[in-house]
Protein backbone atom coordinates (compact mmCIF):
# COMPACT_ATOMS: atom_id res chain seq x y z
CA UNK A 1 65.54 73.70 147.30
CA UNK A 2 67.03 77.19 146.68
CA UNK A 3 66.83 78.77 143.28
CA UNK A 4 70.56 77.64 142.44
CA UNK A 5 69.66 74.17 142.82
CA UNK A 6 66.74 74.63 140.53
CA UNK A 7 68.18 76.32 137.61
CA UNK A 8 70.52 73.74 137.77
CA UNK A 9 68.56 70.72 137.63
CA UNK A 10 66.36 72.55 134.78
CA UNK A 11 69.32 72.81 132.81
CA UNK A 12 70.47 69.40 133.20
CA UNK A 13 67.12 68.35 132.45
CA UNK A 14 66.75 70.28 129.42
CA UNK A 15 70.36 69.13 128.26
CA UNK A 16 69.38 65.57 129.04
CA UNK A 17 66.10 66.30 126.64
CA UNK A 18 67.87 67.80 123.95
CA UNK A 19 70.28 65.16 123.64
CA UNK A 20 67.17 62.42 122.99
CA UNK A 21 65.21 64.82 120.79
CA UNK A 22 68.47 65.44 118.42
CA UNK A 23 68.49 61.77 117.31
CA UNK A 24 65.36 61.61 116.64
CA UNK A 25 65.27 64.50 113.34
CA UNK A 26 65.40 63.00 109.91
CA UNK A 27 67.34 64.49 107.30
CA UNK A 28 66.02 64.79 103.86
CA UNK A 29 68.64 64.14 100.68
CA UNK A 30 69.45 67.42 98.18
CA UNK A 31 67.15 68.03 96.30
CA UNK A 32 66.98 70.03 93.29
CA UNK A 33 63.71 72.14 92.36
CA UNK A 34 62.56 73.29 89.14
CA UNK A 35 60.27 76.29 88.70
CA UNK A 36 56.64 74.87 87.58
CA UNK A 37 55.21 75.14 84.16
CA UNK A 38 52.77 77.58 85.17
CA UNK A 39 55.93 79.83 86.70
CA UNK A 40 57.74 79.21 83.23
CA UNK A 41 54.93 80.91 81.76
CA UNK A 42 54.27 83.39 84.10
CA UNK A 43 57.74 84.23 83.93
CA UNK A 44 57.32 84.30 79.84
CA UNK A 45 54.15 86.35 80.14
CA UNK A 46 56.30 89.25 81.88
CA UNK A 47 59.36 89.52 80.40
CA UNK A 48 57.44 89.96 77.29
CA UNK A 49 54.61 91.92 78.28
CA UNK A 50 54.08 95.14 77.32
CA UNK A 51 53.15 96.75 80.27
CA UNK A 52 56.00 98.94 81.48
CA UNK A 53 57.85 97.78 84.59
CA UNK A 54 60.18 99.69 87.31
CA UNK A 55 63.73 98.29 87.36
CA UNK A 56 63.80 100.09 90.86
CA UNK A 57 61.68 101.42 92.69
CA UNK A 58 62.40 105.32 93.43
CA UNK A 59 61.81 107.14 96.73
CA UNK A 60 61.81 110.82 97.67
CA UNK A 61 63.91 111.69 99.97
CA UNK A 62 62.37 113.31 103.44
CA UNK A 63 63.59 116.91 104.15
CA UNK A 64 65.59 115.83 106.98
CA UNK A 65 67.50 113.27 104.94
CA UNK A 66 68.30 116.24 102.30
CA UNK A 67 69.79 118.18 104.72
CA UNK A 68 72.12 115.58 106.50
CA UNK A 69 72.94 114.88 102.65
CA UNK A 70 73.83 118.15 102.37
CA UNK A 71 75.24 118.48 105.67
CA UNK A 72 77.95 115.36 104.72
CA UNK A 73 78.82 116.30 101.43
CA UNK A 74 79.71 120.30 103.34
CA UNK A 75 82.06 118.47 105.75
CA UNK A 76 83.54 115.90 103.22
CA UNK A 77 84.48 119.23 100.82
CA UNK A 78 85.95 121.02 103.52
CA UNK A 79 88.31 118.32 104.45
CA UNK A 80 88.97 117.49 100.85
CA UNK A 81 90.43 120.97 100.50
CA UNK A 82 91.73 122.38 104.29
CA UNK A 83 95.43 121.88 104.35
CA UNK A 84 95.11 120.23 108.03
CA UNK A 85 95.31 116.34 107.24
CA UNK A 86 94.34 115.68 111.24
CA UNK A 87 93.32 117.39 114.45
CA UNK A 88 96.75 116.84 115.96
CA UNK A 89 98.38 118.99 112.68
CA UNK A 90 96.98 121.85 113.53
CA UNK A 91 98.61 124.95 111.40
CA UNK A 92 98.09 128.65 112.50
CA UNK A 93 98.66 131.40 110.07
CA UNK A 94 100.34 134.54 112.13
CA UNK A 95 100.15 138.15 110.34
CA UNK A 96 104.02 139.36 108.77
CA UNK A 97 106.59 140.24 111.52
CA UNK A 98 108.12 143.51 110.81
CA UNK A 99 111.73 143.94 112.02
CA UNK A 100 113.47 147.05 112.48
CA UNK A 101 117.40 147.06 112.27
CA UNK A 102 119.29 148.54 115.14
CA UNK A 103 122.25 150.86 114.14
CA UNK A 104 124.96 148.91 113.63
CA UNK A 105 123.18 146.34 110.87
CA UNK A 106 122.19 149.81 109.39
CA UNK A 107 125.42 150.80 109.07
CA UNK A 108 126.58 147.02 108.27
CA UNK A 109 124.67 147.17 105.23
CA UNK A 110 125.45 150.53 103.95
CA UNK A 111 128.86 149.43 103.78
CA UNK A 112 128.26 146.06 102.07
CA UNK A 113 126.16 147.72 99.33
CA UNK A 114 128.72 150.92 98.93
CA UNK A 115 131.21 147.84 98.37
CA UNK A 116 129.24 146.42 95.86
CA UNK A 117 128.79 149.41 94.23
CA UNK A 118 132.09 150.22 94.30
CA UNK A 119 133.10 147.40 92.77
CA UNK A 120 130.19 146.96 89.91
CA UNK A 121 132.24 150.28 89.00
CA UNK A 122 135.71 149.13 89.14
CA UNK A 123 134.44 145.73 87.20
CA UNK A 124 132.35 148.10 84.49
CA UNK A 125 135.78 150.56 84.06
CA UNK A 126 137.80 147.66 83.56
CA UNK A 127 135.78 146.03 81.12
CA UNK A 128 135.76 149.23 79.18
CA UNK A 129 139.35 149.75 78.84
């Protein structure tokens, strides 16, 4: 008999045994259960006692568990107020380009604003008169 052969027939024969042990557990009814008289007064005894009790009981943290405190609440602040919602967004700030006109946008713009000076004079003399 190979070991494939007995695995097998040890889990029929357990299957086979757990089917006839399965009928044989009783079931109890509900029942309901009320706390004794001496937990009534037990239960009396503290609740008006005068001894002082704990509501909860207060631990220290360890050093370790301060600093991955501190540690979470770092991280959490910095992505509360970075502007990059995700590592996919990622937004880079280059410093101010500074363009330099060739001549003819020089000259381009000398004329525009001699125009508009000429004509904030025209517009001013005829207003006058």
């Amino acid at each position: 008999m190979n070991a494939k052969s007995l695995a097998l027939a040890i889990a029929l024969v357990a299957g086979f045994a757990s089917t006839a042990q399965a009928s044989d557990i009783v079931t109890l009814e509900t029942v309901q259960v009320r706390p004794s008289a001496d937990q009534l007064a037990q239960a009396n005894l503290e609740a008006t006692s005068s001894i002082p009790t704990l509501a909860a009981v207060q631990v220290r943290p360890t050093v370790g568990q301060i600093v991955e405190l501190m540690a979470e609440q770092a991280a959490n602040q910095l992505a509360a107020t970075t502007p990059i919602a995700s590592v996919a967004n990622w937004v880079v700030s280059l410093p101010a380009v500074t363009v330099r006109p060739d001549v003819q946008q020089v000259q381009a713009l000398a004329a525009e604003l001699a125009a508009n000076a000429v004509g904030n004079v025209v517009a001013k003399g005829l207003a006058s008169n």
